[in-house]
Protein backbone atom coordinates (compact mmCIF):
# COMPACT_ATOMS: atom_id res chain seq x y z
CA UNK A 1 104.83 103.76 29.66
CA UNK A 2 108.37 104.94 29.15
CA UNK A 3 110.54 107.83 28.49
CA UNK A 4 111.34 109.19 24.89
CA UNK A 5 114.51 110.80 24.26
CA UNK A 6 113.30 112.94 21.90
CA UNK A 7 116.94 114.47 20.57
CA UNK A 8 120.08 112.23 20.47
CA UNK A 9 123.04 111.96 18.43
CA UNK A 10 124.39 108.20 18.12
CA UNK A 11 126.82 109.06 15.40
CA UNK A 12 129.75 109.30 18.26
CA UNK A 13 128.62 106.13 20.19
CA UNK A 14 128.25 104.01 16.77
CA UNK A 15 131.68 104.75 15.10
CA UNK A 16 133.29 103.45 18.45
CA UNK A 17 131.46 100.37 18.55
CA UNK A 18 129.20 101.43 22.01
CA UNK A 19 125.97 101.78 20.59
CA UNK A 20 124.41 98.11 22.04
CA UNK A 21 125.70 99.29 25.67
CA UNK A 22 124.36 102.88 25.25
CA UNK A 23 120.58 101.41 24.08
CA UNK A 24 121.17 98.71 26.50
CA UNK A 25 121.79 101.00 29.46
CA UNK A 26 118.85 103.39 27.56
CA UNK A 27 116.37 100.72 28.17
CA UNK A 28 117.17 99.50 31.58
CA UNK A 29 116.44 103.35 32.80
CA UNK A 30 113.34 103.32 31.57
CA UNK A 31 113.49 104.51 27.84
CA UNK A 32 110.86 103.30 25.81
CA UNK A 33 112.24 105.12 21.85
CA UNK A 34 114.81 107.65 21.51
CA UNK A 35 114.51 109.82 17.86
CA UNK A 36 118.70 110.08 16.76
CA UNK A 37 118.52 113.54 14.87
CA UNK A 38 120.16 113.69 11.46
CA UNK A 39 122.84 116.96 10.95
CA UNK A 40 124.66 116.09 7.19
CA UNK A 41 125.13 113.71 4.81
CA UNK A 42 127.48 111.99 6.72
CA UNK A 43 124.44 110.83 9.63
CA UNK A 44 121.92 110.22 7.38
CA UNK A 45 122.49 107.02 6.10
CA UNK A 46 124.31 105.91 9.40
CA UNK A 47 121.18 106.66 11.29
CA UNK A 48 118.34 104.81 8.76
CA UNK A 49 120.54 102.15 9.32
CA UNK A 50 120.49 102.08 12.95
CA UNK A 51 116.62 102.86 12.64
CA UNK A 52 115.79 99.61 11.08
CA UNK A 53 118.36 97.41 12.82
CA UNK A 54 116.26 99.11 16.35
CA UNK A 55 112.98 99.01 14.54
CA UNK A 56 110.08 100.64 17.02
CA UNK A 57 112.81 101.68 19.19
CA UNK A 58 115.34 103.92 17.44
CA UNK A 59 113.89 106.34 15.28
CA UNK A 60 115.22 108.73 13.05
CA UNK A 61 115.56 112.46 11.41
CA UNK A 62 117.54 113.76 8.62
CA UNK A 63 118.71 117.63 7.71
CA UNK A 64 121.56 119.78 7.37
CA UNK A 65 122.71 121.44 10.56
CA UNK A 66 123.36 125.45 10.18
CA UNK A 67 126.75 124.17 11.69
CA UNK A 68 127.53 121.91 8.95
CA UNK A 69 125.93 124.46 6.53
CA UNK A 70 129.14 125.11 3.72
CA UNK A 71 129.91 126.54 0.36
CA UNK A 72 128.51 122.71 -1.40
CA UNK A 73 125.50 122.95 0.99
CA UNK A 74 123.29 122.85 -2.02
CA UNK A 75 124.85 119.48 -3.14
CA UNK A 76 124.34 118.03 0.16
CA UNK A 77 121.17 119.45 0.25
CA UNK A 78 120.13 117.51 -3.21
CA UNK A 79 119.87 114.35 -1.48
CA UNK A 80 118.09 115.17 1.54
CA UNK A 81 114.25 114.65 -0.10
CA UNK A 82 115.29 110.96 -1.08
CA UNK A 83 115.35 109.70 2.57
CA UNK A 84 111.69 110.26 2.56
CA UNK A 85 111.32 108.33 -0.62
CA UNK A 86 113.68 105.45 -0.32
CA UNK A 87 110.88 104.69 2.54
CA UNK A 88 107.39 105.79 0.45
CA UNK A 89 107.03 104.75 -3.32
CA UNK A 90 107.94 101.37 -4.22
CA UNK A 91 108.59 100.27 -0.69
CA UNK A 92 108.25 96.48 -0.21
CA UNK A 93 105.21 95.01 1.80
CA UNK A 94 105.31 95.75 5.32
CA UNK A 95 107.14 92.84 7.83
CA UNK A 96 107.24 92.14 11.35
CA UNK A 97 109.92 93.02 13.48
CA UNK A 98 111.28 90.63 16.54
CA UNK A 99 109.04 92.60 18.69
CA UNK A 100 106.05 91.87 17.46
CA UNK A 101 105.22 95.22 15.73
CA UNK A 102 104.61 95.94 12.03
CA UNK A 103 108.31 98.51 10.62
CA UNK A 104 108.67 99.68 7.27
CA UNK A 105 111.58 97.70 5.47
CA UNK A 106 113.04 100.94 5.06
CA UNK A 107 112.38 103.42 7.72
CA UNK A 108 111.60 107.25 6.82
CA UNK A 109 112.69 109.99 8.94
CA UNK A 110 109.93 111.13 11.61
CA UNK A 111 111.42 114.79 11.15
CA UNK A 112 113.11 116.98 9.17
CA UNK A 113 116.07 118.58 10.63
CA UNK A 114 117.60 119.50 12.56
CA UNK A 115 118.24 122.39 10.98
CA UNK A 116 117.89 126.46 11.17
CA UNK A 117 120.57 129.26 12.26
CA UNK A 118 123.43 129.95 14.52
CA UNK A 119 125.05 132.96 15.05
CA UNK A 120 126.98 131.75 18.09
CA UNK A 121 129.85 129.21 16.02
CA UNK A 122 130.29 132.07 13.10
CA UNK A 123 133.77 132.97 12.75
CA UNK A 124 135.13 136.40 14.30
CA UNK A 125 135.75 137.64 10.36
CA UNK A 126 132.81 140.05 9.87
CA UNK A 127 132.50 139.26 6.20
CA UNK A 128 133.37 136.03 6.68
CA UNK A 129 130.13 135.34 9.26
CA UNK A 130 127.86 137.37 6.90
CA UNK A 131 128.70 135.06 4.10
CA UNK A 132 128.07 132.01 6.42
CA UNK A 133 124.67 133.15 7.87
CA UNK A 134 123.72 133.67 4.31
CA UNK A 135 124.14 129.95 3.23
CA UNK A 136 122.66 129.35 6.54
CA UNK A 137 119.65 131.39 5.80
CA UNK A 138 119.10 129.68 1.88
CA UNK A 139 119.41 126.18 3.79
CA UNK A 140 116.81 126.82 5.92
CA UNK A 141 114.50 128.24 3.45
CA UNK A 142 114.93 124.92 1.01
CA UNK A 143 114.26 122.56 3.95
CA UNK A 144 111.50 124.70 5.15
CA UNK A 145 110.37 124.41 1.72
CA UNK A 146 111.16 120.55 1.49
CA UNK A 147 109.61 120.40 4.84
CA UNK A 148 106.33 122.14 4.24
CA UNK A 149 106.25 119.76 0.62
CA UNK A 150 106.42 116.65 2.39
CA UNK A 151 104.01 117.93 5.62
CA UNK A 152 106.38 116.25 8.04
CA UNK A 153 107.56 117.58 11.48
CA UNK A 154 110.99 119.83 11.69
CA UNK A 155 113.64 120.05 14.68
CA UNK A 156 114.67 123.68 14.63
CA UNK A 157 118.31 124.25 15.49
CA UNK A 158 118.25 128.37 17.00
CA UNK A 159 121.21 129.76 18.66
CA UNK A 160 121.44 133.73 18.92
CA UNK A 161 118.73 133.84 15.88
CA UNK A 162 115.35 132.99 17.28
CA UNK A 163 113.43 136.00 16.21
CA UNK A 164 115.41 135.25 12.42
CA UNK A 165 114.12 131.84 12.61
CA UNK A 166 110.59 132.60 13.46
CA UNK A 167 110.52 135.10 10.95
CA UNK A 168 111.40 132.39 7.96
CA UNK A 169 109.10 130.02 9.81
CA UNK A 170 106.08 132.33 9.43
CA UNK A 171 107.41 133.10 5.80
CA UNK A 172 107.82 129.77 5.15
CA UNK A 173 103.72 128.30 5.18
CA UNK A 174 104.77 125.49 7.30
CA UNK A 175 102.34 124.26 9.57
CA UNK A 176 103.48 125.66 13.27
CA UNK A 177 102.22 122.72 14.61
CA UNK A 178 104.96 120.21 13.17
CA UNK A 179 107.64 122.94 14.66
CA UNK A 180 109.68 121.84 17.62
CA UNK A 181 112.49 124.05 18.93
CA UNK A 182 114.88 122.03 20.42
CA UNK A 183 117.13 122.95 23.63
CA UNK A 184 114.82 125.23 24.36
CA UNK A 185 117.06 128.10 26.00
CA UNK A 186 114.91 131.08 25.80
CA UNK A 187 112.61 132.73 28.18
CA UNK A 188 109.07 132.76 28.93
CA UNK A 189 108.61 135.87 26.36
CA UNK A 190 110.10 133.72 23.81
CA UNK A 191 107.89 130.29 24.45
CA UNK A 192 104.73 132.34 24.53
CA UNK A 193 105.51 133.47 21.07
CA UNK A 194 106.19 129.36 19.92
CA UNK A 195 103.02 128.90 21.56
CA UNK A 196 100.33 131.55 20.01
CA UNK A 197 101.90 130.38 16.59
CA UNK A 198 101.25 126.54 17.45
CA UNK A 199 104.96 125.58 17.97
CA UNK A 200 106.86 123.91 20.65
CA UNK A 201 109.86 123.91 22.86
CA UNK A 202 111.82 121.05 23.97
CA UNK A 203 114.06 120.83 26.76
CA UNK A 204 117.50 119.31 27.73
CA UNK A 205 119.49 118.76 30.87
CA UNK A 206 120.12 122.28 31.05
CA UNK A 207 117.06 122.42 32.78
CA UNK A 208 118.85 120.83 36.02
CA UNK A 209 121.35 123.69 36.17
CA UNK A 210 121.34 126.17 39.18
CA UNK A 211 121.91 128.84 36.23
CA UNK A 212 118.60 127.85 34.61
CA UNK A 213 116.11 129.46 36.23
CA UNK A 214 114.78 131.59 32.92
CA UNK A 215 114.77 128.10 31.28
CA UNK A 216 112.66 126.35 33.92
CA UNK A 217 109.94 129.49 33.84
CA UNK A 218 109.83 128.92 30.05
CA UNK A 219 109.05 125.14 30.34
CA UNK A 220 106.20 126.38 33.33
CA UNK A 221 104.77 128.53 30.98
CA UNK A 222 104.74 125.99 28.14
CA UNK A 223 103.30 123.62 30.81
CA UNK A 224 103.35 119.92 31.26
CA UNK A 225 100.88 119.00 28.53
CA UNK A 226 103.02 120.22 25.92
CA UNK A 227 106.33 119.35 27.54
CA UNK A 228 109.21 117.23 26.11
CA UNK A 229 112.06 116.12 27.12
CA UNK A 230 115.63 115.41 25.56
CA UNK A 231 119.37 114.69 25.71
CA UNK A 232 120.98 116.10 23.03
CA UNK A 233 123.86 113.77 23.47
CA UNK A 234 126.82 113.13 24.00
CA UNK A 235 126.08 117.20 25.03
CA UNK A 236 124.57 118.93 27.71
CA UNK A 237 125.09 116.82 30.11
CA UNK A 238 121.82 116.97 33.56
CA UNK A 239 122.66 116.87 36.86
CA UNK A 240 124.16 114.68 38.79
CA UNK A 241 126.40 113.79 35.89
CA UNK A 242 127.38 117.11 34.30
CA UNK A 243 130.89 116.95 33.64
CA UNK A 244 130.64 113.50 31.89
CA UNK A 245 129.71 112.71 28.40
CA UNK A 246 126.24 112.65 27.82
CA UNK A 247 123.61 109.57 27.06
CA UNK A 248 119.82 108.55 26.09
CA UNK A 249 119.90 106.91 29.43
CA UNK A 250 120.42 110.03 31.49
CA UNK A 251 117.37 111.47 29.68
CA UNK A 252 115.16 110.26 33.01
CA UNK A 253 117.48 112.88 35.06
CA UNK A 254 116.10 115.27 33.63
CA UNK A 255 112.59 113.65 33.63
CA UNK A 256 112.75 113.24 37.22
CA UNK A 257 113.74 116.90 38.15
CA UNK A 258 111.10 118.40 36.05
CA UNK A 259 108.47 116.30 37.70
CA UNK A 260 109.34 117.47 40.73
CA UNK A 261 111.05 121.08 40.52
CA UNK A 262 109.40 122.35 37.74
CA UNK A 263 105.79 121.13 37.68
CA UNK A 264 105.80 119.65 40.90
CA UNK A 265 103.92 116.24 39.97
CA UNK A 266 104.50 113.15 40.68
CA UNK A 267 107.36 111.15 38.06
CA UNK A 268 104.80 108.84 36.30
CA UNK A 269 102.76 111.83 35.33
CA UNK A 270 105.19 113.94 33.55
CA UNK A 271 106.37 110.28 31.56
CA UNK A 272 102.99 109.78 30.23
CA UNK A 273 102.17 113.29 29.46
CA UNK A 274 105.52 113.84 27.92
CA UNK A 275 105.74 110.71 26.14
CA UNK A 276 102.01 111.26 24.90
CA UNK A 277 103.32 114.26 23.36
CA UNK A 278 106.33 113.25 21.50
CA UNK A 279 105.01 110.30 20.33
CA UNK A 280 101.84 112.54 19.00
CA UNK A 281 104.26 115.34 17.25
CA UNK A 282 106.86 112.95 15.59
CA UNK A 283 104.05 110.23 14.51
CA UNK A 284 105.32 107.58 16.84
CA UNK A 285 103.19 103.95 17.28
């Protein structure tokens, strides 16, 4: 059993024609899938793409990210429900892909999102940010709304607006269960809270960082059998390659120093119970 990369961004690597020697180098360090999260109208299409060229191997999300979150939001927003139907009604039959494995023609996303608030990229301008977190706020509610419609998982985006977010959540009526924060960077308080409601965190290389210590008690307190692990690349960056741009591959850094610095088990333990529970919460085969 391998590694899942459970939050990657292969828009970057794609445009400049690296994307076979980033999945290449993804799979030789043990990474069985990797789930390339969708942000605007602009990934979306990119990223089905990619999905069914990588059938059973890349998978896919689509939303709009609160940082991509605009005055036309709404328009972009309009198309967002038809990723999920281009791959449902009227699909053709079901066909084998070269590995052996049954892939839908079309592939759906496995999530919705990522998507949610972020206080921390609004402009300086008082007005100006209030305006912005407001069209950040009616996103969220519609794709909460989409999201709870179509009873699929959703990748929450929360920087400087956690309690804000759990607050729509709650309003929202979607099932806590299908909730994943992602780059988890709250405390213990904070995971607790995920956790009565049913949610999750996920966490990133940040976790290797000598700064990270509230991080590392959160992911304790979540514990190992609801662990999972990400990249978030080309950002956030692990240990012993922070600095560098960031990549699926280096997702087993950070696999290896939890294993052994945060739950203290042995490497092959945290992949399987990790990778049981991504490929559980996203609907993986």
């Amino acid at each position: 059993m391998g590694l899942i990369d459970t939050h990657t961004h292969l828009e970057s690597f794609a445009r400049r024609g690296e994307l076979p020697a980033i999945l290449a180098r993804a799979t030789a360090a043990g990474v069985d899938a990797l789930i390339t999260i969708g942000t605007s109208p602009d990934d979306w299409g990119l990223y089905r793409d990619i999905a069914r060229e990588h059938a059973g191997f890349v998978h896919y999300t689509a939303g709009l990210h609160p940082c991509s979150v605009e005055a036309g939001w709404a328009e972009a927003f309009a198309g967002l429900a038809g990723f999920w139907d281009s791959g449902g009604r009227g699909l053709p039959p079901r066909e084998p892909n070269n590995l052996g494995r049954e892939t839908r023609a079309t592939p759906i996303p496995v999530a919705l999102g990522e998507c949610g608030l972020d206080r921390f990229h609004l402009p300086k301008d008082e007005a100006e940010a209030a305006k912005i977190f407001a069209w950040q706020r009616a996103a969220f509610a519609e794709q909460l709304a989409l999201a709870k419609r179509l009873g699929c998982p959703v990748v929450v985006h929360s920087r400087g607006a956690f309690r804000e977010c759990l607050e729509m959540i709650d309003a929202s009526g979607v099932d806590w269960t299908r909730v994943v924060f992602h780059c988890f960077t709250e405390g213990a308080a904070e995971i607790e809270e995920l956790a009565r409601r049913g949610g999750v965190g996920s966490f990133t290389g940040i976790l290797t960082y000598k700064s990270a210590g509230t991080i590392r008690a959160a992911a304790r307190v979540q514990g190992l059998g609801r662990f999972m692990v990400e990249t978030d690349a080309p950002y956030l960056t692990p240990m012993p390659h922070r600095g560098k741009p960031n990549e699926p591959a280096f997702v087993r850094h950070t696999a290896e120093y939890a294993a052994k610095e945060v739950f203290g088990v042995g490497f092959e333990e945290l992949v399987k119970a990790s990778t049981e529970t991504a490929r559980k919460f996203f609907g993986l085969s």
